[in-house]
N, C-alpha and C. Protein backbone atom coordinates (compact mmCIF):
# COMPACT_ATOMS: atom_id res chain seq x y z
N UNK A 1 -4.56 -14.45 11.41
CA UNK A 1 -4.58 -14.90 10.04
C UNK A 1 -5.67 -14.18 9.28
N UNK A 2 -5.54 -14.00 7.90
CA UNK A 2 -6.44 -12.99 7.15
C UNK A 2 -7.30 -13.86 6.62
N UNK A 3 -8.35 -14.04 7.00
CA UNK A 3 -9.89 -14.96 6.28
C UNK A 3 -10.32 -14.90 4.86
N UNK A 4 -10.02 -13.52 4.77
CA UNK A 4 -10.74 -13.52 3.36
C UNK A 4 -9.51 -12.44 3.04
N UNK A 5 -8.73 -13.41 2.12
CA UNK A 5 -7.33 -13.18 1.83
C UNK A 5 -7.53 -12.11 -0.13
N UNK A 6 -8.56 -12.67 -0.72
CA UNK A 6 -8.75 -11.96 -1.29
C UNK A 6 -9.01 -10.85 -2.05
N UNK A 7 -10.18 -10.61 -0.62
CA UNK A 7 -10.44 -9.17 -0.23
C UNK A 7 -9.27 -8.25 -0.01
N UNK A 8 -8.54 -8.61 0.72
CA UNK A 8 -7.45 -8.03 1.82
C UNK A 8 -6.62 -7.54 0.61
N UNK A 9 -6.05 -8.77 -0.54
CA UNK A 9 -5.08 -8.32 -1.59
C UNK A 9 -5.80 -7.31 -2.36
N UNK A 10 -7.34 -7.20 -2.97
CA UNK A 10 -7.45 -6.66 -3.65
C UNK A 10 -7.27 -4.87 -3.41
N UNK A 11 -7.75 -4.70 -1.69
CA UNK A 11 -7.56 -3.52 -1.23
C UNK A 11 -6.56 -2.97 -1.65
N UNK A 12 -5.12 -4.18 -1.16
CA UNK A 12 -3.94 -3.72 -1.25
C UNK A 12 -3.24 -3.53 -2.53
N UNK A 13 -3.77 -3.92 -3.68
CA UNK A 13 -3.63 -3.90 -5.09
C UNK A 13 -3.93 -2.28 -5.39
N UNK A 14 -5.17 -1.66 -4.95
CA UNK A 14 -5.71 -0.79 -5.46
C UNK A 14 -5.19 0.39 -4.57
N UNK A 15 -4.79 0.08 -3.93
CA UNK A 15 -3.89 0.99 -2.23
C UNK A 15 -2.70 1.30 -2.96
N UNK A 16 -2.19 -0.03 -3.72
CA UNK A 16 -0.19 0.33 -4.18
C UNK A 16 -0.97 1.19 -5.41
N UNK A 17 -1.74 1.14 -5.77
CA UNK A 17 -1.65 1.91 -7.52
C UNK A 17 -1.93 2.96 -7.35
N UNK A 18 -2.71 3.64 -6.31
CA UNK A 18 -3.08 5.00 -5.98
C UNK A 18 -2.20 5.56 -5.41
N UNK A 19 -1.41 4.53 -4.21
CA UNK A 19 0.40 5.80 -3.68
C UNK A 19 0.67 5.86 -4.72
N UNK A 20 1.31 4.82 -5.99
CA UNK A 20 2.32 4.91 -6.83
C UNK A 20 1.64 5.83 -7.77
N UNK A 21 0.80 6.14 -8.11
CA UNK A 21 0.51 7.21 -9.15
C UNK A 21 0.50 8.28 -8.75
N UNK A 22 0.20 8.40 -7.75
CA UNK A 22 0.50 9.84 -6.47
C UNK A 22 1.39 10.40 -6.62
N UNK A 23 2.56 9.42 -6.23
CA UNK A 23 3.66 9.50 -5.91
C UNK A 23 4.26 10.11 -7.52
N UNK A 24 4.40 9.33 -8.24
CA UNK A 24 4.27 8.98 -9.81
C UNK A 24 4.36 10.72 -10.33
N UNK A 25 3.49 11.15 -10.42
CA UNK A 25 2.10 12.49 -10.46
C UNK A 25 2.62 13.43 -9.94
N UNK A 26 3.25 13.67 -8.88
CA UNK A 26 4.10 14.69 -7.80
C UNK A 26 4.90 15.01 -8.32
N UNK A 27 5.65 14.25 -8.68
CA UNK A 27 7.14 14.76 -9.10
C UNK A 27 7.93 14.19 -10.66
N UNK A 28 7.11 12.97 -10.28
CA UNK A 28 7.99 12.03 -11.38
C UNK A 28 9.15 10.75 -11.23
N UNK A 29 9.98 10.27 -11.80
CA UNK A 29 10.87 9.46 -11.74
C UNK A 29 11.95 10.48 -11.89
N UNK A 30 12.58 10.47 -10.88
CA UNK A 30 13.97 11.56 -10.84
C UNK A 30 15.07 10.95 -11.48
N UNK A 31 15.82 11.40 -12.23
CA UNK A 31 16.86 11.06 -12.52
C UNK A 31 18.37 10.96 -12.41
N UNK A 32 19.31 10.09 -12.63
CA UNK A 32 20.81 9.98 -12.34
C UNK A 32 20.50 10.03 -10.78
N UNK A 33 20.07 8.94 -10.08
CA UNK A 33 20.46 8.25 -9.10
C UNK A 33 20.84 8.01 -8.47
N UNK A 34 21.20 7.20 -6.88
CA UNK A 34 22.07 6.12 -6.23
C UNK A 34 21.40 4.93 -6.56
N UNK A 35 21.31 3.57 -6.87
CA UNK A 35 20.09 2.83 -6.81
C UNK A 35 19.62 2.68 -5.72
N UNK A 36 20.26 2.47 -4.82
CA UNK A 36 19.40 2.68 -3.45
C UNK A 36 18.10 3.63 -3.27
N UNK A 37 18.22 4.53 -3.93
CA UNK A 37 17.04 5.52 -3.91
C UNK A 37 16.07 4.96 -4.80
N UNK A 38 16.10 4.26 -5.76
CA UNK A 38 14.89 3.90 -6.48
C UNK A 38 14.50 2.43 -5.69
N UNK A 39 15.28 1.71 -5.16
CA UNK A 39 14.79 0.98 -3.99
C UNK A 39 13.42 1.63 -3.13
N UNK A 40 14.27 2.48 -2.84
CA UNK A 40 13.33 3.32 -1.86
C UNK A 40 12.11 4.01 -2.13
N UNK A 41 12.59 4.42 -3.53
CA UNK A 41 11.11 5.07 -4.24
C UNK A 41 10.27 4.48 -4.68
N UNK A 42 10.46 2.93 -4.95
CA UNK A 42 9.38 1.63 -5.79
C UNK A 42 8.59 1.21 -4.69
N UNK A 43 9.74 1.10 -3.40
CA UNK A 43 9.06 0.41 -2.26
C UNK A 43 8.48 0.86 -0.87
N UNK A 44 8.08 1.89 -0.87
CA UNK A 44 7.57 2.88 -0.62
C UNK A 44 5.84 2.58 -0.41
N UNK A 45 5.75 2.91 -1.44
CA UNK A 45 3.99 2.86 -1.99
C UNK A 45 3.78 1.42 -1.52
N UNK A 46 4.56 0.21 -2.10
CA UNK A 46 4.16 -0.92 -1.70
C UNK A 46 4.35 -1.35 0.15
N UNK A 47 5.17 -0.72 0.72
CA UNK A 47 4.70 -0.92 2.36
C UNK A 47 4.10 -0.25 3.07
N UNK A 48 4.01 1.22 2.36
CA UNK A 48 2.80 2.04 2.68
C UNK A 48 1.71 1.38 2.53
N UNK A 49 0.90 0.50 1.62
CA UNK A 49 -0.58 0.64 1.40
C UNK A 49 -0.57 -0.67 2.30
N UNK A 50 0.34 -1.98 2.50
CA UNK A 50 -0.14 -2.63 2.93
C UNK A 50 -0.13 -2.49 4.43
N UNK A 51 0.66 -1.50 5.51
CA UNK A 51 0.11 -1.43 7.06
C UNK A 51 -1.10 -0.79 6.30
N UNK A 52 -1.74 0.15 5.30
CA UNK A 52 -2.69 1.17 5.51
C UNK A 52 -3.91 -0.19 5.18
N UNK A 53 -3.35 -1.17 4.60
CA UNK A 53 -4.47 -2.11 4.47
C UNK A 53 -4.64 -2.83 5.54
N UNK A 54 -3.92 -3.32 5.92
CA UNK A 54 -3.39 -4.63 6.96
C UNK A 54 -4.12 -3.90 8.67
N UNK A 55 -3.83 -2.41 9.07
CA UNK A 55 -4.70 -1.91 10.06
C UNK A 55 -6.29 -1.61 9.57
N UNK A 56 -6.37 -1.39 8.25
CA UNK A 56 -7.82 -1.13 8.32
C UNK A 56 -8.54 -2.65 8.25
N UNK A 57 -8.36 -3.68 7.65
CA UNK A 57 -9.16 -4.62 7.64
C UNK A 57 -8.93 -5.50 9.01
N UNK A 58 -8.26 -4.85 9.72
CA UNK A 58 -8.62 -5.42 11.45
C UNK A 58 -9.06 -4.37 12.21
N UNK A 59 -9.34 -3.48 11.56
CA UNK A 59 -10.01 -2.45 12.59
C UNK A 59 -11.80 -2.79 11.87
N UNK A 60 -11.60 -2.95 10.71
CA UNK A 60 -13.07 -3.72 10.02
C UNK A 60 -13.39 -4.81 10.81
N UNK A 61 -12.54 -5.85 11.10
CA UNK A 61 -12.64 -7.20 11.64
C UNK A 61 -13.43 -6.62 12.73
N UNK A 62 -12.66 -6.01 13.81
CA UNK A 62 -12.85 -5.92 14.87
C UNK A 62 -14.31 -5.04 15.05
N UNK A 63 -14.61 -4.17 14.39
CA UNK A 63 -15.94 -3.30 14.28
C UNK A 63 -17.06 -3.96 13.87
N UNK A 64 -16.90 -5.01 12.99
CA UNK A 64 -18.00 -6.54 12.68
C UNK A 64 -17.97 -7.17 13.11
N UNK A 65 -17.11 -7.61 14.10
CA UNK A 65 -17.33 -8.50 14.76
C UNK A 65 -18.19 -7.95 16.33
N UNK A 66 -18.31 -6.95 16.54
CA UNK A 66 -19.05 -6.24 18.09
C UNK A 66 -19.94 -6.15 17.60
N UNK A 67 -20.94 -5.85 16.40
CA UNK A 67 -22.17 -5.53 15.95
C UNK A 67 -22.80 -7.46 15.82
């Protein structure tokens, strides 16, 4: 369970806005479609940042908690 649930979202707040502008920034919003692909392109950034959050604040846990 995540303790300090706060923390954890705010990472992950600032994690989705940096893929998505990345992402954003690269290329752009492509146009004429499948929608399935803009599925894929919105949600992306948002399950990217949260394993990139979700492993780092237990690899934090775990590194504060041995010291």
């Amino acid at each position: 369970m995540i303790k300090n649930f706060s923390l954890f979202f705010r990472c992950y707040l600032v994690g989705t806005i940096i893929i998505f502008l990345l992402q954003i920034y690269g290329g752009a919003i492509p146009q004429n479609q499948d929608p399935y692909f803009y599925v894929g392109f919105f949600a992306t950034p948002l399950l990217l940042s949260f394993w990139i959050t979700f492993i780092s604040y237990h690899l934090l846990k775990l590194i504060h908690s041995k010291t």
